[in-house]
N, C-alpha and C. Protein backbone atom coordinates (compact mmCIF):
# COMPACT_ATOMS: atom_id res chain seq x y z
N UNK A 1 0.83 -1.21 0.00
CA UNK A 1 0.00 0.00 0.00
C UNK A 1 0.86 1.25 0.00
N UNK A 2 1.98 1.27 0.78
CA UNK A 2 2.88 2.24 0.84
C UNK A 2 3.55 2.75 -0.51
N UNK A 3 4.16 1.25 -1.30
CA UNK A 3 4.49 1.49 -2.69
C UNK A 3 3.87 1.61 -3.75
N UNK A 4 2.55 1.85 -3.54
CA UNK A 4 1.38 2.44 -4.28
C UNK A 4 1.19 4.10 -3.90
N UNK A 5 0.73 3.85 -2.89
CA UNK A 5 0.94 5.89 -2.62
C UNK A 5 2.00 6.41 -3.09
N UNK A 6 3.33 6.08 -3.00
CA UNK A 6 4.43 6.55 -3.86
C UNK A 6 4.08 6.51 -5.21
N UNK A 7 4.17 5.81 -5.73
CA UNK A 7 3.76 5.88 -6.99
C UNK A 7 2.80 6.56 -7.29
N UNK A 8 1.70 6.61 -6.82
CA UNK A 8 1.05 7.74 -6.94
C UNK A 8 1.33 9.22 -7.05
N UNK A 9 2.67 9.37 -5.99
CA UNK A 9 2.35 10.73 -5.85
C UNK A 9 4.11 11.07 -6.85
N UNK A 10 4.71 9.46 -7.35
CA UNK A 10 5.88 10.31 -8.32
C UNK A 10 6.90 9.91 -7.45
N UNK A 11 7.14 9.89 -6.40
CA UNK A 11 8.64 10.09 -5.44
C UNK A 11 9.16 8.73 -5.34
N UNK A 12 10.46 9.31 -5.69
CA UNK A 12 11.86 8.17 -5.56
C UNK A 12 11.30 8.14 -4.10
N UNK A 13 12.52 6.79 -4.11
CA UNK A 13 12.29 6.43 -2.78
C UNK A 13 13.73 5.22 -2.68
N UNK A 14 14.76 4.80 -1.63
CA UNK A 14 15.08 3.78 -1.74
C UNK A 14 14.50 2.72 -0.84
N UNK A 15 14.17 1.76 -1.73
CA UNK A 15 13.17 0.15 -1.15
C UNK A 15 14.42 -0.89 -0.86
N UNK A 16 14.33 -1.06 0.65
CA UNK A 16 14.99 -1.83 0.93
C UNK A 16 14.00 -3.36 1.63
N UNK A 17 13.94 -4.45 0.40
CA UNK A 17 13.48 -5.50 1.35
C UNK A 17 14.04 -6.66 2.27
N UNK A 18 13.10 -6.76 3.26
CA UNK A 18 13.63 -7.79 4.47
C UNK A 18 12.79 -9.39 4.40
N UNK A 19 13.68 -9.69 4.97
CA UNK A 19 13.46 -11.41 4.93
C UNK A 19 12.62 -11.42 6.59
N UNK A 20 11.76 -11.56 6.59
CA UNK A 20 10.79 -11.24 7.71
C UNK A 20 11.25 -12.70 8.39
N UNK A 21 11.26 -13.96 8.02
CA UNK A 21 12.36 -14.95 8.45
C UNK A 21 13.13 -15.08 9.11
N UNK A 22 14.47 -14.04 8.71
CA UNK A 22 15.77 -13.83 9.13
C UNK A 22 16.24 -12.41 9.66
N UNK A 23 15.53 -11.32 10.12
CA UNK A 23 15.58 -9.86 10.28
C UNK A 23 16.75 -9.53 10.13
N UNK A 24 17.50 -8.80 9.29
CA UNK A 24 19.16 -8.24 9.78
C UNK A 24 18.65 -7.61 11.10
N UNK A 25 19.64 -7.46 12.16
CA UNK A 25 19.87 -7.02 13.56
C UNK A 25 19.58 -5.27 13.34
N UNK A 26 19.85 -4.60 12.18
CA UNK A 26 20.17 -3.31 11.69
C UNK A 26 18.65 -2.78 11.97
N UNK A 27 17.83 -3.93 11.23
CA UNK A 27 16.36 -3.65 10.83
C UNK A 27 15.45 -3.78 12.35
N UNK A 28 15.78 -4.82 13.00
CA UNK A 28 15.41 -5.08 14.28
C UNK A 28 15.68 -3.28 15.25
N UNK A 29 16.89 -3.18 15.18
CA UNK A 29 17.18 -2.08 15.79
C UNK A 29 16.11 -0.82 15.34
N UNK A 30 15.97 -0.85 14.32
CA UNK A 30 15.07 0.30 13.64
C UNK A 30 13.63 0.37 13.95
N UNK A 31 13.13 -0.52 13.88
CA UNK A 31 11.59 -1.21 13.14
C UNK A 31 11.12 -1.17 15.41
N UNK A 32 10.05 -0.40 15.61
CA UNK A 32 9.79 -0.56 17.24
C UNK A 32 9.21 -1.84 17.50
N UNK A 33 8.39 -2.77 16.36
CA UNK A 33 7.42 -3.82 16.20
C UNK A 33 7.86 -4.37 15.50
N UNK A 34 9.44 -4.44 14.65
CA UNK A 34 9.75 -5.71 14.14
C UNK A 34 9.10 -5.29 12.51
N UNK A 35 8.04 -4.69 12.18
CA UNK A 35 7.20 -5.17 11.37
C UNK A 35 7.43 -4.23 10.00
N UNK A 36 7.14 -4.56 8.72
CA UNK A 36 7.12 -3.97 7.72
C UNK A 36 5.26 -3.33 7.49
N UNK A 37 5.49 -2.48 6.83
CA UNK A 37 6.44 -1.01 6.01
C UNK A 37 7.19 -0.31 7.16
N UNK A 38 8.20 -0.12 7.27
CA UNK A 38 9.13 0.70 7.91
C UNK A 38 9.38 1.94 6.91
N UNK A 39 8.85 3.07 7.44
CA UNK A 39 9.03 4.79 6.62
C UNK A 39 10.29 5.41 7.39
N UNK A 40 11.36 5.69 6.75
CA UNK A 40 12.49 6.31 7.27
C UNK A 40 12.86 7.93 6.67
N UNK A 41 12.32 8.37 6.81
CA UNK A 41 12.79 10.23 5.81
C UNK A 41 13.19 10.84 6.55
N UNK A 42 14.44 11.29 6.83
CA UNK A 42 15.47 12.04 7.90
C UNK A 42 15.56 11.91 9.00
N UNK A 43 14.99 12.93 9.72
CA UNK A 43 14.72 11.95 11.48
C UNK A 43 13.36 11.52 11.66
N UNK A 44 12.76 11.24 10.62
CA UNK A 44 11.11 10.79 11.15
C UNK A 44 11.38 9.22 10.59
N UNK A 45 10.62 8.55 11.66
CA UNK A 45 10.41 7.18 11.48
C UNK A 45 8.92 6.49 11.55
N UNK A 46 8.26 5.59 10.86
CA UNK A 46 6.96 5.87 10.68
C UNK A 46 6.98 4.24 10.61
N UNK A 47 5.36 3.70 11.14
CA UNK A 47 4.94 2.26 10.61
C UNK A 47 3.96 2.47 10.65
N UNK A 48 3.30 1.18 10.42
CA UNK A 48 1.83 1.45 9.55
C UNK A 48 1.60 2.10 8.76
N UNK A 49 0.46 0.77 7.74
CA UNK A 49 0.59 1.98 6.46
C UNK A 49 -0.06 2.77 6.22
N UNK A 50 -0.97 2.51 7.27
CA UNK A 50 -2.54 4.13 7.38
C UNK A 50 -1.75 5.52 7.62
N UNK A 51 -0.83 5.08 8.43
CA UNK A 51 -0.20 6.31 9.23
C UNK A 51 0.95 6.70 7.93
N UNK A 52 1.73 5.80 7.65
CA UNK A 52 2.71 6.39 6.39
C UNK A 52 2.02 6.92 5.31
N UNK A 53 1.07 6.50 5.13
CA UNK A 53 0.17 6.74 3.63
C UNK A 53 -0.44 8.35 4.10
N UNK A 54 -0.94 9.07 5.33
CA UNK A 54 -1.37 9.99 5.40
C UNK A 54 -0.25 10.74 5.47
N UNK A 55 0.75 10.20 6.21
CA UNK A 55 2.03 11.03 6.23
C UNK A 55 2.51 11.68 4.80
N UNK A 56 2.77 10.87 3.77
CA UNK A 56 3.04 11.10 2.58
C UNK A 56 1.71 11.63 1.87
N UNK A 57 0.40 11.51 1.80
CA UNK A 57 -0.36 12.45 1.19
C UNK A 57 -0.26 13.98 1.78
N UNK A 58 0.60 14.31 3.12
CA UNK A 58 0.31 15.92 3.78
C UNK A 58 1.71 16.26 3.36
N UNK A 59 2.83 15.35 3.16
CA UNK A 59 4.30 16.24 3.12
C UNK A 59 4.22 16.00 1.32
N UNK A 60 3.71 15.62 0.67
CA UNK A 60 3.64 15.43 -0.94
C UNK A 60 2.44 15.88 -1.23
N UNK A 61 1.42 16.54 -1.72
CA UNK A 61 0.12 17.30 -1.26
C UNK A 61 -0.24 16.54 -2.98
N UNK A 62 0.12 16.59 -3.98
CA UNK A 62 -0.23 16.83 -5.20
C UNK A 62 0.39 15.55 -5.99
N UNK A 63 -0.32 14.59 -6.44
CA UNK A 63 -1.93 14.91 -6.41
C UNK A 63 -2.37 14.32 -4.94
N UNK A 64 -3.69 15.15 -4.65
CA UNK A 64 -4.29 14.83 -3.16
C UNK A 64 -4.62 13.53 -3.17
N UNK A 65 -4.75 12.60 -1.97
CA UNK A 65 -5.12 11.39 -2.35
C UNK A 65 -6.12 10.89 -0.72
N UNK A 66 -6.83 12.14 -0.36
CA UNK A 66 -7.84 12.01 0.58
C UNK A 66 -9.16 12.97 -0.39
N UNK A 67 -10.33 12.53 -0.07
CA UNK A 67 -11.62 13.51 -0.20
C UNK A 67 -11.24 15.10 0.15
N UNK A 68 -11.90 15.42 -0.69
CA UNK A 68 -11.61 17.16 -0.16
C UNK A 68 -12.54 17.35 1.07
N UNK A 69 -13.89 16.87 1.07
CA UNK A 69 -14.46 17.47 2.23
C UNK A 69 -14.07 16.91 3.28
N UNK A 70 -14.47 17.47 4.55
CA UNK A 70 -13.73 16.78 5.89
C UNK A 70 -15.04 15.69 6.17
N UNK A 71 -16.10 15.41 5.77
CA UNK A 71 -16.84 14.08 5.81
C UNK A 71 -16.07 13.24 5.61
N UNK A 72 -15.93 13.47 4.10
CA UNK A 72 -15.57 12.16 2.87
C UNK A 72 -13.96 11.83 3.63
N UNK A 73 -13.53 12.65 4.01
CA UNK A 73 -11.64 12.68 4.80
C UNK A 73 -12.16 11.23 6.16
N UNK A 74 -12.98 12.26 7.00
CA UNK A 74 -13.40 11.01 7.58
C UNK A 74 -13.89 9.93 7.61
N UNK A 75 -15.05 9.19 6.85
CA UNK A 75 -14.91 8.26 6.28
C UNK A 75 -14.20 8.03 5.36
N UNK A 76 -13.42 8.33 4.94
CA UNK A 76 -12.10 7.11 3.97
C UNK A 76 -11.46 6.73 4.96
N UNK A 77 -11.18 7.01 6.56
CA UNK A 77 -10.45 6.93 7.36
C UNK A 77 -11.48 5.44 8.21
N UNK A 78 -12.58 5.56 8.00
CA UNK A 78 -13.35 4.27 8.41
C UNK A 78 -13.07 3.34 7.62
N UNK A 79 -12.93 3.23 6.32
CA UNK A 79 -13.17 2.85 5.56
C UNK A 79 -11.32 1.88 5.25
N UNK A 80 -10.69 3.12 5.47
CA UNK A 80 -9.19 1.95 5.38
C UNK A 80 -9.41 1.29 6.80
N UNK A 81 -9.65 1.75 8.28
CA UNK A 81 -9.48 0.67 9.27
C UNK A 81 -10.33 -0.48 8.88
N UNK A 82 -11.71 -0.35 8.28
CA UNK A 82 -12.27 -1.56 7.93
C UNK A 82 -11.36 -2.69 6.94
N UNK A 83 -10.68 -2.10 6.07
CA UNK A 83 -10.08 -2.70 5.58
C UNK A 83 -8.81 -3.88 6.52
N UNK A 84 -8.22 -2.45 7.22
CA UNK A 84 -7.00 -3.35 8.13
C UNK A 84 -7.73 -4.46 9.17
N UNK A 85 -9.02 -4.27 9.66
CA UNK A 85 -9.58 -4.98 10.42
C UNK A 85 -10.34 -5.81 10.42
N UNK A 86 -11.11 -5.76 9.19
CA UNK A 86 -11.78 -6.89 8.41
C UNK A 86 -11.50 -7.75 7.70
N UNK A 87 -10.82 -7.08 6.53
CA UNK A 87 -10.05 -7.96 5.64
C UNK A 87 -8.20 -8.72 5.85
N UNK A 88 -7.63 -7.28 6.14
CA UNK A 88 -6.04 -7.87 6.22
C UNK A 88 -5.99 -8.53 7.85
N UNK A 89 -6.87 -8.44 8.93
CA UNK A 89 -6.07 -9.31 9.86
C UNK A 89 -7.21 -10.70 9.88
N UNK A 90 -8.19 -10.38 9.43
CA UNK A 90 -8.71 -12.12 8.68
C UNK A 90 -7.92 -12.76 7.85
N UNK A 91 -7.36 -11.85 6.86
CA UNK A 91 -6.62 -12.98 5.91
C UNK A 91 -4.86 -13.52 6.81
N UNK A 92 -4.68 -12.27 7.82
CA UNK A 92 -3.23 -13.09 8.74
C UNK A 92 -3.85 -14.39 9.11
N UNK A 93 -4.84 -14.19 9.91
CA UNK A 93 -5.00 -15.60 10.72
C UNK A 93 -5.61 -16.81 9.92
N UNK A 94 -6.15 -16.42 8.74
CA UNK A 94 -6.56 -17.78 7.94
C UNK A 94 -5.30 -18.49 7.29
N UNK A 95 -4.31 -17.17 6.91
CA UNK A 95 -3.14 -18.24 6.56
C UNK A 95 -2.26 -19.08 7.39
N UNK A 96 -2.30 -18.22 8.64
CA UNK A 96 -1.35 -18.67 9.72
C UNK A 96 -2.49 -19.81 10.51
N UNK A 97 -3.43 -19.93 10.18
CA UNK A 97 -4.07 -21.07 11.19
C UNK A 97 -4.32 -22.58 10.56
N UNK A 98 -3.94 -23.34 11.78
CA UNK A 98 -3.91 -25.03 11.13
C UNK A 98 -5.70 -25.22 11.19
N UNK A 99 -6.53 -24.69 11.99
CA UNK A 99 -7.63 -25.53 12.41
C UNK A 99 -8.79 -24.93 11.70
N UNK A 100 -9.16 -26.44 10.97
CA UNK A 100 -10.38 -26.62 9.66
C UNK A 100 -11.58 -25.33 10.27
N UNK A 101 -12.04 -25.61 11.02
CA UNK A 101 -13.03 -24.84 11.95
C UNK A 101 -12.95 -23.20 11.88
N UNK A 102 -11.60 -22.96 12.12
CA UNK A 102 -11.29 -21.95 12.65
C UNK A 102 -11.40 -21.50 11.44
N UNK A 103 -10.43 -21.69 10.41
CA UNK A 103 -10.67 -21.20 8.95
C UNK A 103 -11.83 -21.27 8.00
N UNK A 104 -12.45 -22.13 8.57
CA UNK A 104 -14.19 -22.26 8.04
C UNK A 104 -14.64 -20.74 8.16
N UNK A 105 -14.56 -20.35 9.12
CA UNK A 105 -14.95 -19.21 10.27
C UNK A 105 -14.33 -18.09 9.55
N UNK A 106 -13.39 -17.62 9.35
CA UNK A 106 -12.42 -16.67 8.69
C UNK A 106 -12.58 -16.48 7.49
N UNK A 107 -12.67 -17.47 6.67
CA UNK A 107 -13.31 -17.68 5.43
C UNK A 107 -15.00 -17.11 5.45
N UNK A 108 -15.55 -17.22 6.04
CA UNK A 108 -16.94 -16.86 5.84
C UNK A 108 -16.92 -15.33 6.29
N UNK A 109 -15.85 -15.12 7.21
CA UNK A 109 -15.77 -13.88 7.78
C UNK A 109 -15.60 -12.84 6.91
N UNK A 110 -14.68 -13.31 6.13
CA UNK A 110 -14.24 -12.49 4.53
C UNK A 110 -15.13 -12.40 3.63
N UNK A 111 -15.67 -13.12 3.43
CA UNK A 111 -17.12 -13.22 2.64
C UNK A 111 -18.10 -12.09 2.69
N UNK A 112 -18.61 -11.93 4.03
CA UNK A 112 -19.01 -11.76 4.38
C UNK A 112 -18.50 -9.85 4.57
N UNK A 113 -17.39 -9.85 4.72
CA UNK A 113 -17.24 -8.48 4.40
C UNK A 113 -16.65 -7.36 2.55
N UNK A 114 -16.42 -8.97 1.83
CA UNK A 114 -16.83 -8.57 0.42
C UNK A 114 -18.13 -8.33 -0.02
N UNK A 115 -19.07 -9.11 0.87
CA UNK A 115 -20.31 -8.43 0.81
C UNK A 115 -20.64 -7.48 1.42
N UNK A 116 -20.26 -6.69 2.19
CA UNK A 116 -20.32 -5.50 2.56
C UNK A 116 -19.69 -4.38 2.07
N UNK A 117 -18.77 -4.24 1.77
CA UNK A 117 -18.30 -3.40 0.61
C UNK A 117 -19.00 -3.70 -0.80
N UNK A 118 -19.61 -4.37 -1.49
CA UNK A 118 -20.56 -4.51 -2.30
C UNK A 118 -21.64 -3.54 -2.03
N UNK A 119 -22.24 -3.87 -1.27
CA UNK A 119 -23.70 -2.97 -0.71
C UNK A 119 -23.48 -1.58 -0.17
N UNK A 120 -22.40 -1.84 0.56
CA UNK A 120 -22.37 -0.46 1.25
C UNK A 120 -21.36 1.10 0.84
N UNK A 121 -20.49 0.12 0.20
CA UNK A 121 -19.27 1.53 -0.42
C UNK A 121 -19.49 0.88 -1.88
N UNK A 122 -19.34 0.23 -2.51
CA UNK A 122 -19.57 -0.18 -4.34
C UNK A 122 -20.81 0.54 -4.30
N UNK A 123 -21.83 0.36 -4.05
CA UNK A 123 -23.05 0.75 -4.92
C UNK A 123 -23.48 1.99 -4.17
N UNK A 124 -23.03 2.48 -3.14
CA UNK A 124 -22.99 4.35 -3.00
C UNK A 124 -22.40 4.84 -3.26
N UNK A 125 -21.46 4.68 -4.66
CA UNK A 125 -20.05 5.64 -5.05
C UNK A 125 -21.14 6.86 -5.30
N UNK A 126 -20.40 7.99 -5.01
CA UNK A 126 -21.00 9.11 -5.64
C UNK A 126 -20.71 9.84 -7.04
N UNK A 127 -21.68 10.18 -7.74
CA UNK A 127 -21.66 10.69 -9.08
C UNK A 127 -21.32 9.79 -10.41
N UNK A 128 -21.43 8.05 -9.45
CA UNK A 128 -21.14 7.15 -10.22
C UNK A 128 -20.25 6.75 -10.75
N UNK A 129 -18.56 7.86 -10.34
CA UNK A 129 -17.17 7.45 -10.23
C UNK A 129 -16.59 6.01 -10.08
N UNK A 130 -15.85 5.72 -10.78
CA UNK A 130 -15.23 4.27 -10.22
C UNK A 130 -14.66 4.29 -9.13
N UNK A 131 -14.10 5.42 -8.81
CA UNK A 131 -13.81 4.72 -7.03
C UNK A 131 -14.46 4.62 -6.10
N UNK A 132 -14.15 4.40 -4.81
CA UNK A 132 -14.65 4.93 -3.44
C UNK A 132 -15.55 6.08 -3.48
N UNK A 133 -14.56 7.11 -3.69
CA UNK A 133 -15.52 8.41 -3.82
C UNK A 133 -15.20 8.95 -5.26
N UNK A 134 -15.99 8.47 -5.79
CA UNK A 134 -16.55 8.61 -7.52
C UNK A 134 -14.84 8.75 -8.05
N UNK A 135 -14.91 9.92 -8.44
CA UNK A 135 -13.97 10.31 -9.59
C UNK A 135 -12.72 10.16 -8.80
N UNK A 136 -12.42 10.44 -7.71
CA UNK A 136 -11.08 10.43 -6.76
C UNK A 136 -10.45 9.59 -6.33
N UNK A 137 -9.36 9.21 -6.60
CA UNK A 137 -8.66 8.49 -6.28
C UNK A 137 -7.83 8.38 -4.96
N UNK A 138 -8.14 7.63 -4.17
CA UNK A 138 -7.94 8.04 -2.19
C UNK A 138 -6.93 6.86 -1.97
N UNK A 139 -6.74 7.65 -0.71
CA UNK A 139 -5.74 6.51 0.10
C UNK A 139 -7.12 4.90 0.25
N UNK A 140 -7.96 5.30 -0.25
CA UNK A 140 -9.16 4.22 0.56
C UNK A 140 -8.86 3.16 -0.68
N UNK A 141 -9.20 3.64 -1.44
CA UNK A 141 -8.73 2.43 -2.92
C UNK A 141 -7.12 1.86 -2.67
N UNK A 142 -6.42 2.57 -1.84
CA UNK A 142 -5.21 2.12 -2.12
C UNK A 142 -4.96 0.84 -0.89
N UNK A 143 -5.87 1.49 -0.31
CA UNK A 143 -6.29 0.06 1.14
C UNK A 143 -6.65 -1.02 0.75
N UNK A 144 -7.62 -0.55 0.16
CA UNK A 144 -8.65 -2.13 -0.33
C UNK A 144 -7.92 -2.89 -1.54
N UNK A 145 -7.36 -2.30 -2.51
CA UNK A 145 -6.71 -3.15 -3.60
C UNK A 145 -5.71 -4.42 -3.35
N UNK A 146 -4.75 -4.02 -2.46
CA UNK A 146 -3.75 -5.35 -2.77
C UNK A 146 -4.61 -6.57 -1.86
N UNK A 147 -5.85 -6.31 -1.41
CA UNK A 147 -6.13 -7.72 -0.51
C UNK A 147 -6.75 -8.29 -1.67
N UNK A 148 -7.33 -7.38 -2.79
CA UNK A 148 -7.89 -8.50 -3.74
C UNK A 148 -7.19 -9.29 -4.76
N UNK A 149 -5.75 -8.51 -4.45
CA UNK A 149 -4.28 -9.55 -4.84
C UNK A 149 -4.20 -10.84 -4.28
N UNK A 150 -4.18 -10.25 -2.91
CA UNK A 150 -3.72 -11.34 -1.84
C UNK A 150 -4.99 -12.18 -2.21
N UNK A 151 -6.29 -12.38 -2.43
CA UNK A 151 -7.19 -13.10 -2.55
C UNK A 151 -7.43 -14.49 -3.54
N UNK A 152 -6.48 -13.89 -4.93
CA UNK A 152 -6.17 -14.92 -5.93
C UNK A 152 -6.03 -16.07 -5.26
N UNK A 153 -4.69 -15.38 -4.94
CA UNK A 153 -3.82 -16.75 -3.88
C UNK A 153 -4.81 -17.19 -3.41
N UNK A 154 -5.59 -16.78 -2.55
CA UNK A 154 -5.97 -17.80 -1.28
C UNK A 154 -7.25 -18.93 -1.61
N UNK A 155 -7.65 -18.50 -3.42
CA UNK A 155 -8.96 -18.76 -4.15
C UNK A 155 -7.84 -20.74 -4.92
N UNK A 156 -6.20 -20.03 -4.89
CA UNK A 156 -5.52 -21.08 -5.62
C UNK A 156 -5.23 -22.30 -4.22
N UNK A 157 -5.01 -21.64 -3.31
CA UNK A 157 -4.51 -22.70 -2.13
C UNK A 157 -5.73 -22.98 -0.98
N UNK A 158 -6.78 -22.36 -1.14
CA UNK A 158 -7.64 -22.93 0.25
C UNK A 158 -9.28 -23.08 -0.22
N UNK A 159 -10.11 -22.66 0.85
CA UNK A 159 -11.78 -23.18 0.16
C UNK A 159 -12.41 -21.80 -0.39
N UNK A 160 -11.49 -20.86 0.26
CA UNK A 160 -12.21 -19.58 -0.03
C UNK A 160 -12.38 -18.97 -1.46
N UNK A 161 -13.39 -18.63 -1.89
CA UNK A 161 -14.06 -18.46 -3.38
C UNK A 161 -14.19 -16.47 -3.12
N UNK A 162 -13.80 -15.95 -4.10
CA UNK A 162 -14.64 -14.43 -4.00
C UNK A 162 -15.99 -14.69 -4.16
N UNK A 163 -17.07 -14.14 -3.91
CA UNK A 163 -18.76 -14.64 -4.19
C UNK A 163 -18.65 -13.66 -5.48
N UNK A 164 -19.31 -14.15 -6.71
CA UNK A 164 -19.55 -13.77 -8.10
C UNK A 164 -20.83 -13.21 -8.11
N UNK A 165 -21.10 -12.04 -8.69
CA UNK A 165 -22.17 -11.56 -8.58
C UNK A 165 -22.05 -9.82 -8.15
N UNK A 166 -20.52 -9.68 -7.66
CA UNK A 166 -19.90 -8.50 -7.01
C UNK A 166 -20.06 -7.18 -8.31
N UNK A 167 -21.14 -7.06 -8.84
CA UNK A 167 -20.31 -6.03 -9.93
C UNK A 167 -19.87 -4.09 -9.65
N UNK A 168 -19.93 -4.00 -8.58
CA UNK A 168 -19.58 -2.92 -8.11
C UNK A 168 -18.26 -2.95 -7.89
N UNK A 169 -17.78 -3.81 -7.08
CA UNK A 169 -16.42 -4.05 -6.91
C UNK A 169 -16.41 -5.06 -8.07
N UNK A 170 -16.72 -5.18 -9.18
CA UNK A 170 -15.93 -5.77 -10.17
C UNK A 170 -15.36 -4.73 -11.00
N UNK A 171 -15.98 -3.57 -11.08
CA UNK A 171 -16.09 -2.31 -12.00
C UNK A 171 -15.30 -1.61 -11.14
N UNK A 172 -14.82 -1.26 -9.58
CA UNK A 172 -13.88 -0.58 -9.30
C UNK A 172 -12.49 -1.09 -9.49
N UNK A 173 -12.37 -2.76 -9.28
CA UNK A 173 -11.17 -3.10 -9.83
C UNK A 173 -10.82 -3.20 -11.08
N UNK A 174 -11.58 -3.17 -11.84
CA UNK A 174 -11.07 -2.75 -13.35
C UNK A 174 -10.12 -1.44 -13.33
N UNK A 175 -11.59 -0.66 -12.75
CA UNK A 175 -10.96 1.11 -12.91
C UNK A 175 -9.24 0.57 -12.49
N UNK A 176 -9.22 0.61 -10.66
CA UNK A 176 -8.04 0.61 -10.45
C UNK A 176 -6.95 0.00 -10.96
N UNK A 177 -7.10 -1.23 -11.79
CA UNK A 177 -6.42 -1.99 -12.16
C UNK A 177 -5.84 -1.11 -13.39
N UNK A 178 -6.41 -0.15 -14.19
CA UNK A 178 -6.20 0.76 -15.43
C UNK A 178 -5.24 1.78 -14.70
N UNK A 179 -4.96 1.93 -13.44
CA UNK A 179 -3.89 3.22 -12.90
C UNK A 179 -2.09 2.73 -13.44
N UNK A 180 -1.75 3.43 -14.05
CA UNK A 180 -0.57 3.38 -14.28
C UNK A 180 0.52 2.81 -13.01
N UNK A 181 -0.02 3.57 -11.95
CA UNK A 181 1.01 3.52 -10.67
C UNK A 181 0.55 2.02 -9.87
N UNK A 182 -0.68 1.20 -10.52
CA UNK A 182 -1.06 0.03 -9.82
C UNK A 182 -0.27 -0.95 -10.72
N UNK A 183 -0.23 -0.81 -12.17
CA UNK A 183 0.28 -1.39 -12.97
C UNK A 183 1.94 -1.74 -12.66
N UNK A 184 2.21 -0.56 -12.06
CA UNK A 184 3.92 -0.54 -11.71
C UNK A 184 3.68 -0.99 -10.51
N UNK A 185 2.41 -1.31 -9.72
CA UNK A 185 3.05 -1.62 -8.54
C UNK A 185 2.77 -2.88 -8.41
N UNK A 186 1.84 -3.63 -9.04
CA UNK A 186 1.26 -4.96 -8.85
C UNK A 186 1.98 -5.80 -8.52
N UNK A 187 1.14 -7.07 -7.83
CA UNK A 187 2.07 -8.51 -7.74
C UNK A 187 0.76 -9.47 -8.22
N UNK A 188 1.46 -10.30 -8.92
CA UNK A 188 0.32 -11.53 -9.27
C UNK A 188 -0.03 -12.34 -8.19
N UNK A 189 -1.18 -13.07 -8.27
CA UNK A 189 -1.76 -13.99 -7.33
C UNK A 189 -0.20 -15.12 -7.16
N UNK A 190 -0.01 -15.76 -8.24
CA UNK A 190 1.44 -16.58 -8.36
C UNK A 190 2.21 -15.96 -7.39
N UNK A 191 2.63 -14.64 -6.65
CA UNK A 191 3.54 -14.30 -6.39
C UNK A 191 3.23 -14.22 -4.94
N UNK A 192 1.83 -13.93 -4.32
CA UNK A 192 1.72 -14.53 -3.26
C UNK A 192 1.33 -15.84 -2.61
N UNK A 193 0.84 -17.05 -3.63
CA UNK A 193 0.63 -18.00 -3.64
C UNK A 193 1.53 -18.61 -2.87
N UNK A 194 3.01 -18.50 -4.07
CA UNK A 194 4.36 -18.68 -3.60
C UNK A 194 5.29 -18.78 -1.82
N UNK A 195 4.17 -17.43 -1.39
CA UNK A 195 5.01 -16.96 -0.12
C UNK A 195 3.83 -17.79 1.19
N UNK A 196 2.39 -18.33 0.49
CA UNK A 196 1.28 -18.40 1.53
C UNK A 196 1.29 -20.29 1.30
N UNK A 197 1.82 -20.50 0.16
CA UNK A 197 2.27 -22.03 0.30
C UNK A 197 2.49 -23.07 1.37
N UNK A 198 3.17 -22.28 1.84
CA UNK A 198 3.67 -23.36 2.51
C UNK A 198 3.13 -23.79 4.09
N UNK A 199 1.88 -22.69 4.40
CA UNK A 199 1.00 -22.35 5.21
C UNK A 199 0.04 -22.90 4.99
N UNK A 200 -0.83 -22.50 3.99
CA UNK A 200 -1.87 -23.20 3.46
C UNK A 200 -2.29 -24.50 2.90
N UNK A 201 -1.05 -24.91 3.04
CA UNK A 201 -0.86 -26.24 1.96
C UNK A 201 -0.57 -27.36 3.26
N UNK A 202 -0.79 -26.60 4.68
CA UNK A 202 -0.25 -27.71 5.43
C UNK A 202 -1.85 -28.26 5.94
């Protein structure tokens, strides 16, 4: 998500990746939680990517990548935690969990909130825009996109199906999928398949 807002907004950057496996000691020292995206720009140090992603839409202004009104600002701000809390820490624990049950559960959980973004943010875009909020392109699209990356995968290695029938969010991932800066930033389902393998497959 982080290397999507960049791209978005144009700025070099140097990308240094870690073997989450094996941490260099360097990265440990840095990182307060161990955890990636780690934001480093002079003396500011930043994690999370809600928090880096707003960081970089206020010190890079252009193009804006929140709602102009302070509503629409605030809900996109519901709208990515739903994301981090619905979707990305369901999909941690379905990969990381051995028990049939439990992932039964997680799996339906996800479901269940692709159907909610269906009904509730897909089919109230305003002015009939492909994104979130119609014509604008937000940190909120930039939330929700890579889980429907991460989703391939999990459609190639486990029981979980996207439900068909989505055409609101079939028509925003088109749109987004047409952004130049998603195009440069993408990863194929293959490419997380690869890394959720060996989890899923047990």
């Amino acid at each position: 998500r982080v290397r999507l807002a960049l791209a978005e907004k144009g700025v070099a950057t140097e990308s240094i990746e870690i073997d989450l496996k094996n941490k260099p000691a360097s990265f440990v020292r840095t990182s307060p939680y161990g955890r990636v995206p780690l934001l480093l720009h002079g003396e500011v140090k930043l994690w999370e990517s809600a928090v880096i992603n707003e960081y970089l839409d206020e010190l890079f202004p252009d193009p804006p990548l929140m709602p102009a009104s302070l509503p629409d600002r605030a809900l996109a701000r519901v709208w990515v935690k739903f994301a981090d809390e619905r979707l990305y820490s369901a999909t941690h624990s379905f990969i990381f969990t051995r028990e049939k049950e439990a992932r039964r559960k997680l799996a339906a959980e996800m479901l269940d909130s692709v159907w909610f973004l269906e009904n509730e943010v897909m089919a109230k875009r305003p002015g009939g825009g492909p994104y979130v909020f119609g014509d604008r392109f937000t940190l909120t699209d930039i939330a929700l996109y890579p889980w429907f990356e991460q989703a391939g995968a999990l459609e190639q290695l486990s029981e979980f199906r996207l439900p068909l029938g989505c055409v609101g969010l079939s028509e925003w991932r088109r749109a987004v999928n047409g952004r130049k800066a998603v195009q440069q930033c993408a990863r194929t389902s293959d490419w997380y398949a690869e890394r959720y393998r060996t989890y899923l497959s047990a």
